[in-house]
Protein backbone atom coordinates (compact mmCIF):
# COMPACT_ATOMS: atom_id res chain seq x y z
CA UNK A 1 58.11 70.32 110.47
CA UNK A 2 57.83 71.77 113.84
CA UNK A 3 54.55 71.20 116.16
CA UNK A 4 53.75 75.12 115.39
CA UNK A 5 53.73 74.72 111.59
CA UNK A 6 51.66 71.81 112.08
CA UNK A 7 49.29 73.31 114.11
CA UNK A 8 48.81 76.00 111.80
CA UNK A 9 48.17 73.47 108.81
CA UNK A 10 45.34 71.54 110.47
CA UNK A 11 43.87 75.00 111.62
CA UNK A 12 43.37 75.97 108.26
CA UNK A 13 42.23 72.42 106.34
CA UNK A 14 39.71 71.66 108.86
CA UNK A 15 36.54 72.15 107.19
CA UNK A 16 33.70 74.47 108.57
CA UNK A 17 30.93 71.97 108.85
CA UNK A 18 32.87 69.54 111.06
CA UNK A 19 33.02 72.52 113.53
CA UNK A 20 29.61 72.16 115.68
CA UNK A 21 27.80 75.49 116.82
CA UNK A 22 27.59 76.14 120.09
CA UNK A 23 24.45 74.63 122.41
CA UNK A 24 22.15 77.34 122.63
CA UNK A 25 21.23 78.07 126.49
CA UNK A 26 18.13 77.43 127.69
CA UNK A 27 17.23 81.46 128.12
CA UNK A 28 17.49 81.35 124.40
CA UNK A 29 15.53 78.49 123.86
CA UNK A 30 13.01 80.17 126.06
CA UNK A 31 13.54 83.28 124.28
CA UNK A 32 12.70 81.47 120.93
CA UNK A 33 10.01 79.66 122.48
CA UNK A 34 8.42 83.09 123.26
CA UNK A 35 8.86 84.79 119.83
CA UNK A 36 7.31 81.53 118.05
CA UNK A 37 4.39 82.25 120.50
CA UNK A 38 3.98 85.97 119.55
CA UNK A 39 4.33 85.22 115.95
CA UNK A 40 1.48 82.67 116.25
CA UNK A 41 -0.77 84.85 118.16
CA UNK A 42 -0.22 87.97 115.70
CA UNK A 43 -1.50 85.46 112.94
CA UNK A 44 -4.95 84.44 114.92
CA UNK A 45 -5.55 88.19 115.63
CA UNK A 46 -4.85 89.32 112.18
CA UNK A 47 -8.51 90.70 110.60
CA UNK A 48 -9.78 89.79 107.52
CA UNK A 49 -9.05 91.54 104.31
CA UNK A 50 -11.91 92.12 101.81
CA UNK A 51 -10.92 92.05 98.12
CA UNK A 52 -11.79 94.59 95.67
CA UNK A 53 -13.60 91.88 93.66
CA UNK A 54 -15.33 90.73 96.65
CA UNK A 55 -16.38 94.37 97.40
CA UNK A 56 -17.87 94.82 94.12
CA UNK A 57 -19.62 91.94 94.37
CA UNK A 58 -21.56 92.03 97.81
CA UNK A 59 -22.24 95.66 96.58
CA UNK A 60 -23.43 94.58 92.96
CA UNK A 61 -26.32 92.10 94.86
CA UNK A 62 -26.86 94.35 97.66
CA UNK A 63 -25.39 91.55 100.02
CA UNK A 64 -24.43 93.10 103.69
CA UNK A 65 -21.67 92.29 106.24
CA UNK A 66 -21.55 94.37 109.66
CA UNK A 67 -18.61 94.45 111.78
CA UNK A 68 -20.09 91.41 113.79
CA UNK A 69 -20.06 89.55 110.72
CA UNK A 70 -16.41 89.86 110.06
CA UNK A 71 -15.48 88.91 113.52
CA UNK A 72 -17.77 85.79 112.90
CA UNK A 73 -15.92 85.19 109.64
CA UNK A 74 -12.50 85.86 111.06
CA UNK A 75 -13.16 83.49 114.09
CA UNK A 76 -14.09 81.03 111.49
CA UNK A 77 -11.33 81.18 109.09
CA UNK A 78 -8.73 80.85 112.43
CA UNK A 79 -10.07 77.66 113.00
CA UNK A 80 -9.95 76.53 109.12
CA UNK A 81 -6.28 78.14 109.31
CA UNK A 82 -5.99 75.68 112.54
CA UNK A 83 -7.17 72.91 110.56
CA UNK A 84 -4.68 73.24 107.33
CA UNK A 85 -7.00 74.89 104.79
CA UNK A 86 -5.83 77.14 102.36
CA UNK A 87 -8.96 77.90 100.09
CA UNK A 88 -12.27 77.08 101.52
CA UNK A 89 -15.71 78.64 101.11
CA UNK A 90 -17.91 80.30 104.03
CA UNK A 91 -21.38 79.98 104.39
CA UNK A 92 -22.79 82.81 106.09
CA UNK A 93 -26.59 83.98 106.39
CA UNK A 94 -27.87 83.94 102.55
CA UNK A 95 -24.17 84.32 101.46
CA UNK A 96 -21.47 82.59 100.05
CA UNK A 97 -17.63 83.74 100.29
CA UNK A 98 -14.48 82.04 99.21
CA UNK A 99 -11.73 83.21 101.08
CA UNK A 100 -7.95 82.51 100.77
CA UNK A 101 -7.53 81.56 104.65
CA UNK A 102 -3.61 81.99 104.70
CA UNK A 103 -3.84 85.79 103.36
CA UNK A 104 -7.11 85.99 105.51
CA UNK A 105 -8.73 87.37 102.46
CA UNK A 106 -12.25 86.91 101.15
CA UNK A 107 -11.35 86.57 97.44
CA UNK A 108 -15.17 86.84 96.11
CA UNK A 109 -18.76 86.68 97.59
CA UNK A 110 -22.13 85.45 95.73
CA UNK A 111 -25.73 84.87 96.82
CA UNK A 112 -27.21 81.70 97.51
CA UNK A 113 -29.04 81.20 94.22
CA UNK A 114 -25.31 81.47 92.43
CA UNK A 115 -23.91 78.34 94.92
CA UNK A 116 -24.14 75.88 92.02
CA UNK A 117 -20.59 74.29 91.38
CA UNK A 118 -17.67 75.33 93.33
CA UNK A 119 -14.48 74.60 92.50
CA UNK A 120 -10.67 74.98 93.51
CA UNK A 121 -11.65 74.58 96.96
CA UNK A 122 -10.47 72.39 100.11
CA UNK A 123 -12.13 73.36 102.59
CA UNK A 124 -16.24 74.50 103.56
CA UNK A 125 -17.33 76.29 106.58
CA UNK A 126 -20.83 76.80 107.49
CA UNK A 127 -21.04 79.75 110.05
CA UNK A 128 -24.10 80.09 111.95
């Protein structure tokens, strides 16, 4: 065998995952760096969905919310997002919500008088 012939044989049995990528620069480490900051700020401004559930229940016992109240909630269920907390409960004036903090929605709402066992929960936030 020639040196060509050879050359052309270990070219095509060397396997694809003992071939290491390329170092990535440092602009595109910075570049990365950046978009991982974006996408974490988008998620701390995203508002707060309500749930048709939870709609028909704060209308069903005439329980409130004005737009200062969601920012309250919101604020609070960034920091229980912060914290690790996936389904926590939110005490708020006289009412209680449980909220699924990674979709940033409030799944149901109830009056104080209904706060008697709660379950399926990791998390509780008293808001004041």
């Amino acid at each position: 065998m020639n040196h060509k012939m050879v050359s052309n044989i270990n070219r095509l049995t060397t396997h694809p995952s003992s071939v290491r990528p390329a170092a990535k620069s440092v602009h595109e480490l910075k570049q990365e760096q950046q978009n991982f900051q974006q996408l974490l700020q988008q998620q701390k401004t995203q508002k707060l969905h309500v749930s048709h559930h939870a709609q028909k229940r704060l209308l069903a016992r005439d329980l409130h919310l004005e737009p200062a109240d969601y920012q309250q909630l919101d604020e609070a269920m960034t920091e229980l997002a912060e914290k690790g907390s996936k389904e926590s409960l939110l005490i708020y004036k006289d009412i209680g919500l449980i909220a699924n903090i990674q979709n940033r929605t409030i799944i149901t709402a109830m009056d104080m008088e209904e706060l008697h066992t709660i379950t399926n929960i990791d998390s509780a936030k008293f808001i004041r």
